[in-house]
Protein backbone atom coordinates (compact mmCIF):
# COMPACT_ATOMS: atom_id res chain seq x y z
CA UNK A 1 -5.12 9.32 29.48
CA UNK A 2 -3.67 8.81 26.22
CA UNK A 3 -5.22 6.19 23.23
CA UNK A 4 -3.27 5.08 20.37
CA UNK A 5 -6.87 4.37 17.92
CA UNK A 6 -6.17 2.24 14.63
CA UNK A 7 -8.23 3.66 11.65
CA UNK A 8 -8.53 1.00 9.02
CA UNK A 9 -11.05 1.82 6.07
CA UNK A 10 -12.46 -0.73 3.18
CA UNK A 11 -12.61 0.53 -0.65
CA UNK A 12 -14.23 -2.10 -2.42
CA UNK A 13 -15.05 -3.00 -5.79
CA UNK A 14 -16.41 -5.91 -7.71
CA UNK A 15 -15.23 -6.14 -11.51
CA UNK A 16 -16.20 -8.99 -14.35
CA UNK A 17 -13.60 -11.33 -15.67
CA UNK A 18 -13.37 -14.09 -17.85
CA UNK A 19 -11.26 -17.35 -16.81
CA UNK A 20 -11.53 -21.40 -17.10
CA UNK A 21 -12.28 -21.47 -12.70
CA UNK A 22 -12.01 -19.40 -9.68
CA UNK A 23 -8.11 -19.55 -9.06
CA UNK A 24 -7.72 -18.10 -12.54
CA UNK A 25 -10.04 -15.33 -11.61
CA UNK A 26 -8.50 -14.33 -8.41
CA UNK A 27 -4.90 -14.82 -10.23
CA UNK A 28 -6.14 -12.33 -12.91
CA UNK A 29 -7.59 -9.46 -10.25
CA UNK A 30 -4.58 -9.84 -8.17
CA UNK A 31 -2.48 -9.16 -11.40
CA UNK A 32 -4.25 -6.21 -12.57
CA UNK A 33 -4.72 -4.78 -9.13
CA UNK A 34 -0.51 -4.65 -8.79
CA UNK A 35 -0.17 -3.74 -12.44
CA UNK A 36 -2.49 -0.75 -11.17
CA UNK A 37 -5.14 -1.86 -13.93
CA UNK A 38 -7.45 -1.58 -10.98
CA UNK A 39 -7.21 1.44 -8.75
CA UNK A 40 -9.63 1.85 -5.48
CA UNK A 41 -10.55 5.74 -4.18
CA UNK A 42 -12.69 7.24 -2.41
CA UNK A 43 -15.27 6.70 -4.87
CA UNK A 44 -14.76 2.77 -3.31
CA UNK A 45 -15.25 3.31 -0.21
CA UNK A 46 -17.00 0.51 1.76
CA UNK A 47 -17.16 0.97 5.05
CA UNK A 48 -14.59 2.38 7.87
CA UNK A 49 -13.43 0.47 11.65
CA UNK A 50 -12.07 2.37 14.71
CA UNK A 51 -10.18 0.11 17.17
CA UNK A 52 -8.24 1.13 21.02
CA UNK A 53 -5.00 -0.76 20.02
CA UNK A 54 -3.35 0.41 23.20
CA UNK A 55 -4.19 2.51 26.57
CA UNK A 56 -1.06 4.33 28.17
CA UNK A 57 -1.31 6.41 32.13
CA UNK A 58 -0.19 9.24 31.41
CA UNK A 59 1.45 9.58 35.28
């Protein structure tokens, strides 16, 4: 039998910012985080998640 297994790992990291309320905060990651202000590694890493996304017969 044959498995197709998804691999899906979590780099995390928490980082301080100033802003007037939460919106503005998350707004202000997100922007840094695609202007790669904030790059994730290995050093991140978080935790990892193995998953059977499909199960073929091999007949």
């Amino acid at each position: 039998m044959k498995f197709k297994v998804d691999i899906s790992e979590i780099l995390k990291a928490t980082i301080d910012i100033e802003a007037d309320n939460e919106n503005e905060a998350i707004g202000m990651a997100k922007q840094m985080y695609n202007n790669s202000d904030i790059v994730l590694s290995a050093d991140n890493f978080e935790d990892v998640k193995f998953t059977i996304m499909e199960e073929n017969d091999d007949n």
